[in-house]
Structures are given as C-alpha cells and as structure tokens.
Protein backbone atom coordinates (compact mmCIF):
# COMPACT_ATOMS: atom_id res chain seq x y z
CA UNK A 1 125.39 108.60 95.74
CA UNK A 2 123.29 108.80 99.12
CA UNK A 3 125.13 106.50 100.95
CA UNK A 4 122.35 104.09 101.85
CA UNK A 5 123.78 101.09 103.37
CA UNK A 6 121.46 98.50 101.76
CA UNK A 7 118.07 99.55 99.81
CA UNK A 8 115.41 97.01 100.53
CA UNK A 9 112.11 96.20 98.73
CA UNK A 10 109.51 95.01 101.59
CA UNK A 11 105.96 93.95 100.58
CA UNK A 12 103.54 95.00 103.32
CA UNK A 13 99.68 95.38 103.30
CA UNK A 14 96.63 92.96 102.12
CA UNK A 15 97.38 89.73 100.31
CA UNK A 16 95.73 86.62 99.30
CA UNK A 17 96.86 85.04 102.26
CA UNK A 18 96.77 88.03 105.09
CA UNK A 19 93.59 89.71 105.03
CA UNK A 20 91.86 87.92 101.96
CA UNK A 21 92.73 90.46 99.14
CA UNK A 22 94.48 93.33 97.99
CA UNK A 23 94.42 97.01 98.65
CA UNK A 24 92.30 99.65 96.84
CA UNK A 25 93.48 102.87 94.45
CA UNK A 26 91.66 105.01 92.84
CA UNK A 27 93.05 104.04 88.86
CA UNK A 28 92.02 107.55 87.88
CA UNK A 29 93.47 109.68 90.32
CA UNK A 30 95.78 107.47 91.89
CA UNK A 31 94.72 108.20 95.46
CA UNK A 32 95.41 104.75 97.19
CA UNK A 33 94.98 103.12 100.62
CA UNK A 34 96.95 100.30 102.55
CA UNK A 35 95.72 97.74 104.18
CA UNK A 36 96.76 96.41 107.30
CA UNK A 37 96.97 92.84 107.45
CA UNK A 38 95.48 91.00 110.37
CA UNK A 39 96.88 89.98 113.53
CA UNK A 40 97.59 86.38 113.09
CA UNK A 41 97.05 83.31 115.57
CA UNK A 42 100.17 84.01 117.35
CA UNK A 43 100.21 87.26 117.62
CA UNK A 44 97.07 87.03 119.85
CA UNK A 45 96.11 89.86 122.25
CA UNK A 46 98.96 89.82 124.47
CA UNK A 47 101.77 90.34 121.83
CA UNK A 48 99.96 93.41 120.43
CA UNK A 49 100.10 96.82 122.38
CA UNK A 50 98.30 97.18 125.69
CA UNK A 51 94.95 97.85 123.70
CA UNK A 52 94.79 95.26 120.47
CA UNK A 53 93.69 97.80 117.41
CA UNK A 54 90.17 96.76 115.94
CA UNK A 55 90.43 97.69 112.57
CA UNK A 56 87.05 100.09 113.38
CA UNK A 57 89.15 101.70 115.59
CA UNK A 58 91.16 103.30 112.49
CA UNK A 59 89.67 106.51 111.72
CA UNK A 60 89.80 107.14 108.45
CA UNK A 61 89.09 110.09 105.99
CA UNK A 62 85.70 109.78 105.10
CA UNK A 63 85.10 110.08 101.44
CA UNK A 64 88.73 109.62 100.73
CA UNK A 65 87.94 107.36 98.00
CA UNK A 66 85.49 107.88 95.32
CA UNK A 67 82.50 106.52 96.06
CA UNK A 68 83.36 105.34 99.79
CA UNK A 69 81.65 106.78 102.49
CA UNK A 70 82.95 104.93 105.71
CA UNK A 71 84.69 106.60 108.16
CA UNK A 72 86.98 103.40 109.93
CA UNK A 73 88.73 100.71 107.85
CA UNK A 74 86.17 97.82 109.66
CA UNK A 75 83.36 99.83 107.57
CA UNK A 76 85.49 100.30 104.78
CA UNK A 77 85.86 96.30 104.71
CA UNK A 78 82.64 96.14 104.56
CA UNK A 79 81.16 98.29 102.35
CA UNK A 80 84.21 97.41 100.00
CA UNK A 81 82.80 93.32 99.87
CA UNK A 82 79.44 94.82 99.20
CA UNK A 83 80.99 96.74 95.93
CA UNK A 84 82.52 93.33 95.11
CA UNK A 85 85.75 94.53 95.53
CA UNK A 86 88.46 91.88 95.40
CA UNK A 87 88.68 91.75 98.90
CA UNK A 88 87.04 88.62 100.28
CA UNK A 89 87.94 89.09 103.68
CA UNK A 90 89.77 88.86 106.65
CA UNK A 91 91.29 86.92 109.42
CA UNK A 92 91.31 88.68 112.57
CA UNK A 93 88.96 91.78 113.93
CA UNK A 94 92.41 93.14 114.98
CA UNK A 95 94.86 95.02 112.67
CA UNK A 96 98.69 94.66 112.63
CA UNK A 97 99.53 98.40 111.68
CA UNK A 98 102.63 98.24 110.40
CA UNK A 99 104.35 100.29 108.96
CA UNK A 100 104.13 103.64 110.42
CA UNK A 101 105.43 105.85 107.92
CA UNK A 102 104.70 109.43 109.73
CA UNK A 103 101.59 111.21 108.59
CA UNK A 104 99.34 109.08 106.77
CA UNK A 105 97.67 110.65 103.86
CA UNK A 106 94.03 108.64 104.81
CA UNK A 107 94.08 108.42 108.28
CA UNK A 108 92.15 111.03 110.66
CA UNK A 109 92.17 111.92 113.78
CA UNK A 110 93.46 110.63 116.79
CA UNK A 111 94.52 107.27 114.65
CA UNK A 112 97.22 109.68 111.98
CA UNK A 113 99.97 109.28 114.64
CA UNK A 114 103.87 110.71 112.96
CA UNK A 115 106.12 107.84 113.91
CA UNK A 116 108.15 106.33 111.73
CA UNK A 117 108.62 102.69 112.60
CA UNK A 118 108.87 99.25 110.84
CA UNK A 119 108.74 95.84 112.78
CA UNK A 120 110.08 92.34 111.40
CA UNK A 121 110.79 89.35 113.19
CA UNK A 122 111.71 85.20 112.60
CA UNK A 123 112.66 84.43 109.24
CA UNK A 124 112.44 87.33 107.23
CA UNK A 125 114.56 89.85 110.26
CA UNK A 126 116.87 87.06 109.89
CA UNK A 127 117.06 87.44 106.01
CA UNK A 128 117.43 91.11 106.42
CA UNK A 129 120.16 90.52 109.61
CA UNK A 130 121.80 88.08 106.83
CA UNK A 131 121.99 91.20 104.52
CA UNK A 132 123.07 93.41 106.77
CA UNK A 133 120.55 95.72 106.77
CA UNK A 134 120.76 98.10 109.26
CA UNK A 135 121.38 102.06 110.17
CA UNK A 136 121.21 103.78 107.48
CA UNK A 137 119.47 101.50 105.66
CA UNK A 138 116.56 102.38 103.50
CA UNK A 139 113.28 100.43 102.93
CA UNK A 140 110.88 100.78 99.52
CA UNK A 141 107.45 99.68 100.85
CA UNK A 142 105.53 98.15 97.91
CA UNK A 143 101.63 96.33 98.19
CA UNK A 144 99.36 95.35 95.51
CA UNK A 145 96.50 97.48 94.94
CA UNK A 146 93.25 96.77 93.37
CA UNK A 147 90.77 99.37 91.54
CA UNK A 148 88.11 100.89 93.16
CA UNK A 149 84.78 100.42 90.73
CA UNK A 150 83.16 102.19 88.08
CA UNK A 151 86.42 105.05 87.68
CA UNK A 152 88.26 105.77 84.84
CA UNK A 153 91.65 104.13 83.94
CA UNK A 154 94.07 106.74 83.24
CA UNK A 155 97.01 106.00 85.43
CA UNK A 156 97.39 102.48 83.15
CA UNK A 157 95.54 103.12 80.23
CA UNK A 158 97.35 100.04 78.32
CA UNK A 159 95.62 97.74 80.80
CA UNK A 160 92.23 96.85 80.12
CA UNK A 161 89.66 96.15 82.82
CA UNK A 162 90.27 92.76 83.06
CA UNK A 163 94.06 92.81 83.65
CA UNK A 164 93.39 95.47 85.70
CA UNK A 165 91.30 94.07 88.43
CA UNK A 166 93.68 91.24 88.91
CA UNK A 167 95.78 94.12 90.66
CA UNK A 168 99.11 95.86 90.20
CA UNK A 169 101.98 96.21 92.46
CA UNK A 170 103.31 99.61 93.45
CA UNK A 171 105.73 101.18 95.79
CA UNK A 172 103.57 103.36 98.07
CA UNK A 173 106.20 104.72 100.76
CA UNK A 174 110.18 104.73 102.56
CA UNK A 175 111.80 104.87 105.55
CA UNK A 176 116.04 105.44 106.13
CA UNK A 177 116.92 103.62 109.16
CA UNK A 178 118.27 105.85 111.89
CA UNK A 179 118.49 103.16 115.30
CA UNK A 180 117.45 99.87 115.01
CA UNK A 181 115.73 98.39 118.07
CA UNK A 182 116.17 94.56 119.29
CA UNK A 183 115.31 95.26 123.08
CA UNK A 184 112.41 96.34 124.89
CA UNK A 185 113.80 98.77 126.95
CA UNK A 186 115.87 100.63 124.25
CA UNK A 187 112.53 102.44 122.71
CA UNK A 188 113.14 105.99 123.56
CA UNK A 189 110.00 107.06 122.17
CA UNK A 190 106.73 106.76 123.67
CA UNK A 191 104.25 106.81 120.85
CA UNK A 192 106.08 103.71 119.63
CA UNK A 193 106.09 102.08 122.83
CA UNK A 194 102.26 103.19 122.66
CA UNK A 195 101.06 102.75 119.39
CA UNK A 196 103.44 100.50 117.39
CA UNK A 197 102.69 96.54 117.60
CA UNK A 198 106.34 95.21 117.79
CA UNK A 199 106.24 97.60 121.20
CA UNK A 200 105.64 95.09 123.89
CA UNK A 201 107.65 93.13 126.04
CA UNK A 202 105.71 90.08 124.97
CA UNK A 203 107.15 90.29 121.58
CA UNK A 204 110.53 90.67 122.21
CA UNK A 205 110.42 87.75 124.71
CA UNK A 206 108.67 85.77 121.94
CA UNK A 207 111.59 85.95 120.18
CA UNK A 208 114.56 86.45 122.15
CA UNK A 209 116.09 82.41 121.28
CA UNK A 210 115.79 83.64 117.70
CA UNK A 211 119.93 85.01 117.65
CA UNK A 212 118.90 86.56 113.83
CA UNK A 213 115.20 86.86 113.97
CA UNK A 214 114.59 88.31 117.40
CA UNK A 215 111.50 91.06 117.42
CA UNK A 216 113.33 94.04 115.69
CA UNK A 217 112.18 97.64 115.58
CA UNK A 218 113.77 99.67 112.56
CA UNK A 219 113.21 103.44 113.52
CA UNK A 220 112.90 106.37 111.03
CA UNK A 221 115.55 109.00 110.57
CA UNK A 222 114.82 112.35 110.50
CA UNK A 223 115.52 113.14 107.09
CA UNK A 224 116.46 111.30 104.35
CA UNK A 225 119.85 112.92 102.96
CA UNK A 226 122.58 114.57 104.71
CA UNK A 227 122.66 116.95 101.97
CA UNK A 228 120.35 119.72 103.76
CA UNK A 229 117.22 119.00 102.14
CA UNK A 230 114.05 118.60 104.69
CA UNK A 231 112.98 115.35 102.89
CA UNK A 232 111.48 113.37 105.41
CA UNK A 233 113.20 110.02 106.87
CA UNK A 234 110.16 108.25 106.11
CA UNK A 235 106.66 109.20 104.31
CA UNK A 236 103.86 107.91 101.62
CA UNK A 237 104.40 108.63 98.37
CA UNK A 238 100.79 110.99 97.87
CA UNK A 239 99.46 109.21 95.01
CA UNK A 240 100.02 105.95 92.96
CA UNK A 241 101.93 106.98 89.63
CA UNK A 242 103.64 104.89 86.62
CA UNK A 243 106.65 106.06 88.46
CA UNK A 244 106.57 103.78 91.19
CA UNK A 245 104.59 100.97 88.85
CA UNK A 246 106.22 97.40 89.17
CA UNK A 247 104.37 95.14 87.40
CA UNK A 248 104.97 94.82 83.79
CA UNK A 249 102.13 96.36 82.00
CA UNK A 250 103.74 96.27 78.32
CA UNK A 251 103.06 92.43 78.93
CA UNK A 252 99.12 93.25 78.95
CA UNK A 253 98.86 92.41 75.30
CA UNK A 254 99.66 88.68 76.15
CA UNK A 255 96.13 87.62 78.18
CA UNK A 256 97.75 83.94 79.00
CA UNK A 257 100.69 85.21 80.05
CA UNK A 258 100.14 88.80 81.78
CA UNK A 259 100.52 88.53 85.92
CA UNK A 260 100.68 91.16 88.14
CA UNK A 261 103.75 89.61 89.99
CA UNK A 262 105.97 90.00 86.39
CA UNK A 263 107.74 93.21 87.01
CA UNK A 264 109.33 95.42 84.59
CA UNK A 265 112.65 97.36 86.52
CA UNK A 266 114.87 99.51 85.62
CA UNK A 267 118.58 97.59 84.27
CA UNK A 268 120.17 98.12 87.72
CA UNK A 269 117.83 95.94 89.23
CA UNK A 270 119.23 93.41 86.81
CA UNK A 271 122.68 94.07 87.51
CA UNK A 272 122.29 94.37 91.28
CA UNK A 273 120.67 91.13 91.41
CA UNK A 274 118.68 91.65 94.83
CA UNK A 275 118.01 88.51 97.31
CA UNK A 276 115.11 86.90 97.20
CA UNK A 277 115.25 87.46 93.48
CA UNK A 278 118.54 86.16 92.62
CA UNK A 279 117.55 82.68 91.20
CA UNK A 280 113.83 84.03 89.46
CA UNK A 281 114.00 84.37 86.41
CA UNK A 282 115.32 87.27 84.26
CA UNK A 283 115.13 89.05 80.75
CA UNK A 284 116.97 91.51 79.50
CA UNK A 285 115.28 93.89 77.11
CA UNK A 286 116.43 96.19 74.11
CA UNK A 287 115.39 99.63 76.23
CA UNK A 288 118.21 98.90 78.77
CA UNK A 289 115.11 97.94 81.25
CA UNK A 290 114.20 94.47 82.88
CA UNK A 291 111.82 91.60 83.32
CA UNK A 292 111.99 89.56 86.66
CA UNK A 293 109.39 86.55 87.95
CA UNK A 294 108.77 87.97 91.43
CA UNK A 295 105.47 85.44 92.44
CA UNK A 296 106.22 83.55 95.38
CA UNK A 297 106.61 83.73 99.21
CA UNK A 298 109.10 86.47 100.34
CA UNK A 299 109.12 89.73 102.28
CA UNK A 300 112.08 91.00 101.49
CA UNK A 301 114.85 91.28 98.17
CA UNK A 302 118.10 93.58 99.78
CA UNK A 303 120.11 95.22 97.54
CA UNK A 304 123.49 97.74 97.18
CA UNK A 305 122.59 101.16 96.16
CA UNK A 306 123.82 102.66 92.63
CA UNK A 307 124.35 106.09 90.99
CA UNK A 308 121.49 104.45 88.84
CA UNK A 309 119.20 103.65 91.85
CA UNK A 310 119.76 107.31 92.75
CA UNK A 311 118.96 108.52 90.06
CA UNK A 312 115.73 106.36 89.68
CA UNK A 313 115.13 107.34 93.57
CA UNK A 314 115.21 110.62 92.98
CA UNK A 315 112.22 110.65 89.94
CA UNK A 316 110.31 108.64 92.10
CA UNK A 317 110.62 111.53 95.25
CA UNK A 318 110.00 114.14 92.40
CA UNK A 319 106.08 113.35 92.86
CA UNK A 320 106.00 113.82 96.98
CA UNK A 321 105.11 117.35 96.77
CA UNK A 322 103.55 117.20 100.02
CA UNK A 323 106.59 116.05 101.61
CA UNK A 324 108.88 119.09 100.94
C-alpha cells in the first residue's frame, strides 16, 4: 500500500446551486473543463485575494473545446447559455478558483499558475478535521460534467442523449497533502499567498472561533509516492475516461430510475464504508462491484486506503500520460 493517511472524495466545480449548472466535456474525446463556482455573499471582495478574480480574467485555451471559440471562462459562460448548454447561470462576476491542482490542462497564460493548493473551511474542514484528514492525506476531486453539443458519444456509448445531458459525475484530478495550513502567516509560498483565495488574512480571521472549521489551506506534496516515481503530488487527470466514471451507467436502461448521483464503485468502497455515505443506501452486486445513493448535500466522504484502492488508484493514474 501507499500509505495515504485518509483518501477523500471532494466534489468541487459547478452545481445546481453554485454557479447554476454543471461543467462541460467533450463526450467524444473526453477533453473536459471545471468550473469554478462563484464567490458567494460572504465571501465578498475583502475575503478573496488582494484583486477578486472576474471569471473574464481566466485565460483560457481558445478552441479547447469543440466548437468553443472564447478565450476567458466569462465568454465561455456566455457563449455556452447561447448553445443551450445546461448551464443557466451564475451568481457572482467573481470566481472562487479552487482547487489549484498545478498545471491546468485549459488554462493559458498568465492565469495556468503550478500550485497545488485546496481550501475548506466551517462545516465541511470540520468534517474532514473529524476524520482526521491531514498530511499525507490524499484528495480525489470529482464534478459533474455535462456534454458539449452536437459531438459524438463514445466515451458512454450505453447512455443515450437524454440520460446523457442530465450529466455524469467523474473524478477529474488529486492532490497528497504535504503541510496543512490553519494560519496566515505559515504560507511559505508566495503564489499561494498571491493567487489562492483561502490566502488572506480576512479569511482566516473569519474563521478563527471555528476550533474545527477554521480557514484551512491543504498544500500539495511534491510527488505522490515515496517509491521514486516523479508522479506529481497533485495534477488533472488529461481527459475524462470510464476509468474515473462514477455514476452508474448500467442503470441507463431504467429511464424512471437512472440519476446521475447513483454511482457504481468498486466493492471496497462498499466495505470501507466512507462518511458522508455511511447511512445512503447500498447494493451489492454479483460482479463484486457496488451501488451507493450519493444525491444530497455533502462535500466530502473520508475513507481508509486498501490494497484494493491501490490497486484501483493505480488504473486510474495509468491514463495521466502527461503527468510522467
């Protein structure tokens, strides 16, 4: 085994709720992009970094994704509503970039900064200081992505058009926890004090009566194993595969009762029982794998790490070919 201290599955990117939608792949090449959610009410300008990020501020690669021509994600909102994409909308002009994953395969520029960072705070820090989640740690990012229009299926073939537009969750990206941060004056690096939104000493004073939820700064390791290998601490999985699929697609034949948020998982997951997950509900099938009820309000389901995990782990890096 690795040796992760606790794995963690973290949903972060567009929702229903935070930015009016879901983010966009490509379902025939599997080239994807995340969205950052909005800056909320209380986030405001002063709790961001010294500049607040518009997202037209975030260069990105133009032409990334079929069809797309706009070069920062404020176009890319909008000429996405004007493809009647399903994303409605969003909050806030300002984008809550997080996380930072090191190079990002669609951002250009001056905006592709190589930090790896993740920020959590309130409730769901507590939850993961609960869980004790810490160094060494390592974080599965996951988001649910919509399809761009008028491309080919072939990543899900099984799901028709229909299903598919609803969206699909997917782990996108990592990060192994090297120092975790709960004071302002312990970041080291300046491109995180500079770029990353939990940065400020706004937000840490924000939250300093919160004992388990205090504004908390996980920071990347360097690499991921101790073994010698030069995987990265932290990175973005380069395309969307059936690999790192999590909802249940076999479940496409049923129309009344397919969801996107009805995962199919490997048996560990079953075994392991993460948090957040622990009282959903479960089915065991004949293949060894599992079906788990994941709709609902939560951030974060913490769980121990497994020969079986590492194996799983390790088919899911086999695809970062970029990242080697």
């Amino acid at each position: 085994m690795y040796g992760f201290v606790k794995v963690v599955l973290s949903r972060k990117g567009f929702d229903s709720e935070a930015g009016g939608g879901y983010s966009p792949f490509d379902p025939q090449t599997g080239v994807y992009l995340v969205l950052p959610i909005p800056m909320d009410e209380m986030d405001g300008k002063e709790l961001n970094i010294s500049t607040p990020l518009k997202y037209e501020a975030i260069h990105i690669k133009t032409e990334y994704l079929p069809g797309y021509s706009a070069s920062n994600l404020g176009s890319f909102l909008m000429e996405a509503k004007g493809k009647k994409a399903t994303i409605k909308g969003k909050e806030s002009e300002y984008a809550h970039l997080d996380p930072w994953l090191g190079p990002c395969p669609w951002l250009a520029g001056d905006s592709n900064h190589p930090i790896g960072a993740f920020g959590q705070v309130d409730k769901p820090q507590a939850h993961l200081h609960n869980q004790d989640v810490g160094k060494g740690s390592l974080f599965l990012f996951f988001s649910r992505f919509v399809p761009i229009p008028k491309r080919k299926n072939l990543i899900v073939p099984s799901v028709s058009s229909e299903h598919l537009d609803r969206g699909l969750y997917f782990i996108y990206g990592w990060l192994k926890v090297k120092e975790v941060i709960q004071q302002y004056e312990d970041i080291q690096d300046p491109k995180v004090l500079s770029h990353h939104p939990h940065a400020t000493k706004k937000y840490f004073e924000t939250y300093a009566n919160k004992p388990k939820g205090k504004n908390t700064i996980y920071i990347a390791d360097e690499f991921l194993f101790n073994n010698g290998s030069n995987f990265r601490g932290c990175g973005y999985f380069p395309r969307l595969n059936k690999d790192l699929l999590l909802t249940a697609t076999d479940c496409a034949q049923q129309p009344r009762t397919w969801i996107p948020s009805r995962w199919s998982l490997p048996g560990f997951f079953f075994e392991k029982s993460p948090s957040c997950l622990k009282r959903r509900k479960w089915c065991r099938r004949g293949d060894g794998s599992c079906l788990v009820e994941t709709s609902g309000q939560w951030q974060e389901a913490v769980f121990e790490e497994s020969e079986e995990f590492c194996q799983w782990f390790c088919r899911l890096l086999a695809h970062v070919v970029d990242n080697v």
